[in-house]
Protein backbone atom coordinates (compact mmCIF):
# COMPACT_ATOMS: atom_id res chain seq x y z
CA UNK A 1 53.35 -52.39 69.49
CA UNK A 2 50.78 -53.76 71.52
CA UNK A 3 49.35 -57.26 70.84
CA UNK A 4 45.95 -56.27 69.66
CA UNK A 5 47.16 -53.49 67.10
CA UNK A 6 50.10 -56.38 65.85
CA UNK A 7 46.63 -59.07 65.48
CA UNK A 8 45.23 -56.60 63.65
CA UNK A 9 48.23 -55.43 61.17
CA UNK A 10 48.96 -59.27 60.57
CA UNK A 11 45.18 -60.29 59.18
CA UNK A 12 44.82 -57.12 57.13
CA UNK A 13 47.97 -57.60 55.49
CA UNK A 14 47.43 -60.99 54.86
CA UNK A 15 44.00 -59.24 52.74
CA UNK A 16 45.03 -56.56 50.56
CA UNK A 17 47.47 -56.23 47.73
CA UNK A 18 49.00 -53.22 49.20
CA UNK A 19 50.39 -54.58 52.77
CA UNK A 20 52.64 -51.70 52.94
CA UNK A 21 50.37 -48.97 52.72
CA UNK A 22 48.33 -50.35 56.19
CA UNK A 23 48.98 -48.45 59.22
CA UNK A 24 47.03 -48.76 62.43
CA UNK A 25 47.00 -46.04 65.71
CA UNK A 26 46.20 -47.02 68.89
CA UNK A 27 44.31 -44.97 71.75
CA UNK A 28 42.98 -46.41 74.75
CA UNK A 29 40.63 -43.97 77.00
CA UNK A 30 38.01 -45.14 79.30
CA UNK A 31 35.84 -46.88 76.92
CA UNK A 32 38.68 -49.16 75.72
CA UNK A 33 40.80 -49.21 73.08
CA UNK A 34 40.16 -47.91 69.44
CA UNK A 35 42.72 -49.38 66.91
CA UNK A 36 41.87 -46.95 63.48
CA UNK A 37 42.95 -48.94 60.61
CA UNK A 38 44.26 -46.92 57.44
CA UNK A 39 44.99 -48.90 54.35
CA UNK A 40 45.23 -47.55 50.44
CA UNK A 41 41.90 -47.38 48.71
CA UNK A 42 42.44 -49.62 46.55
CA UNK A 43 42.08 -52.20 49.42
CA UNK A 44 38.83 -51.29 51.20
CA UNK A 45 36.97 -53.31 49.40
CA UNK A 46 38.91 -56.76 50.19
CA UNK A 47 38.83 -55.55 54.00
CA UNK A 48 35.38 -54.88 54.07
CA UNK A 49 34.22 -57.86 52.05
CA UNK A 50 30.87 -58.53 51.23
CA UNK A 51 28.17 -57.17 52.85
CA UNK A 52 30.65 -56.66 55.58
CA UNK A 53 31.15 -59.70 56.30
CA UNK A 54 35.13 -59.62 56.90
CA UNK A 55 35.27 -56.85 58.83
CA UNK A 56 32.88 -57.72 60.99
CA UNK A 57 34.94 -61.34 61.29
CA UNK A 58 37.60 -59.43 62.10
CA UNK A 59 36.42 -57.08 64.78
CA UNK A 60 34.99 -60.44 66.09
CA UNK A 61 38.39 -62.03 66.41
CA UNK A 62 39.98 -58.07 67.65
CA UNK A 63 37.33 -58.82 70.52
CA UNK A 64 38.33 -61.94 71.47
CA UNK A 65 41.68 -61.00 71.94
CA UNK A 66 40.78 -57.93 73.88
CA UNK A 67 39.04 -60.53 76.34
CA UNK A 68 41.81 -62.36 76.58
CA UNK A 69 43.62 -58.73 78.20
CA UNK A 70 40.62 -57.58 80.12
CA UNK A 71 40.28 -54.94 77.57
CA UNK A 72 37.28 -54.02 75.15
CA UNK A 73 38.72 -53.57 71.58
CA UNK A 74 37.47 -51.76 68.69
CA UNK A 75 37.78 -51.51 65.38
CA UNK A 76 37.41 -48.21 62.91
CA UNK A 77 38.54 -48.70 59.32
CA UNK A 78 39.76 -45.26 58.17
CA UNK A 79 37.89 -44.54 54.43
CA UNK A 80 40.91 -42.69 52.63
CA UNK A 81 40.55 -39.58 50.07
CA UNK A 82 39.81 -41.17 46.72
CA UNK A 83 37.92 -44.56 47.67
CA UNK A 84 34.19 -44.86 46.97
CA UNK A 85 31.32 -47.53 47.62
CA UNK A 86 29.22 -49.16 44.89
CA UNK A 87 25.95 -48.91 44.81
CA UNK A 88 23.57 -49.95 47.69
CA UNK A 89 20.71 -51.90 46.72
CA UNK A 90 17.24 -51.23 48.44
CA UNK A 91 16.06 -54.18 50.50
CA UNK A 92 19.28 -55.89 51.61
CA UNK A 93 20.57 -58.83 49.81
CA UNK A 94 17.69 -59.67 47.86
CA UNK A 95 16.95 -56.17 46.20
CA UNK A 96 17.98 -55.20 42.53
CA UNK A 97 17.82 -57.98 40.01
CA UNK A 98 17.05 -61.21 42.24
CA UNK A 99 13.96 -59.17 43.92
CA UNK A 100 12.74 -58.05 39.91
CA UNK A 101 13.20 -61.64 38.69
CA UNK A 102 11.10 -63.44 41.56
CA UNK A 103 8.16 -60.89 41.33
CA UNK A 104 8.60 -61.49 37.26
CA UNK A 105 8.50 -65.54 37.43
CA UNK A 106 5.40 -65.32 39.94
CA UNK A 107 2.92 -63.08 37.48
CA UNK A 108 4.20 -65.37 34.59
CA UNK A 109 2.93 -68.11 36.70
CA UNK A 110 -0.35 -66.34 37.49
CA UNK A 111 -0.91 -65.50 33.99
CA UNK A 112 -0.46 -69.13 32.80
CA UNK A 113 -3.78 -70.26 35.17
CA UNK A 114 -5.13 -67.12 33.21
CA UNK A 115 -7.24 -65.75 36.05
């Protein structure tokens, strides 16, 4: 096993509750390598994180040690049968709830000066 795909295998498992369910493939063409990640789906969550913010630490770190070899690394996380994303809310971080609540407090504010 290659030192990039090992990297990778050793963070993820360190994530999930299901370490022995993750399995990672290797194929290096002439784009560079592709490590596909495949983990139970249960897990995805965890590896993802929030707003993607793990995964995109950890292709961050994958690329670093690709430098390190002279070799551009990538990372695809493998969605299994049976996992499934919550809901997206509509303008990024701030939309649902915390978007409603700031328009509400401003109007109550506006209708307080009773203009």
């Amino acid at each position: 096993m290659e030192q990039d795909q090992a990297f990778v295998e050793f963070i993820v498992k360190a994530l999930v509750d299901h370490p022995d369910d993750v399995k990672t493939e290797r194929v290096v063409d002439e784009m560079g390598v592709l490590i596909t990640l495949h983990l139970n789906s249960e897990d995805m969550g965890q590896v993802i994180g929030r707003m993607g913010q793990t995964a995109k630490a950890i292709r961050t770190l994958l690329r670093v040690v690709g430098a390190k070899h002279k070799a551009r690394v990538n990372l695809k996380i493998y969605e299994p049968e049976g996992s499934h994303r919550g809901p997206r809310h509509e303008g990024g971080y701030q939309g649902g709830a915390m978007a409603q609540q700031s328009t509400e407090s401003s109007s109550d504010a506006i209708d307080d000066f009773k203009l």
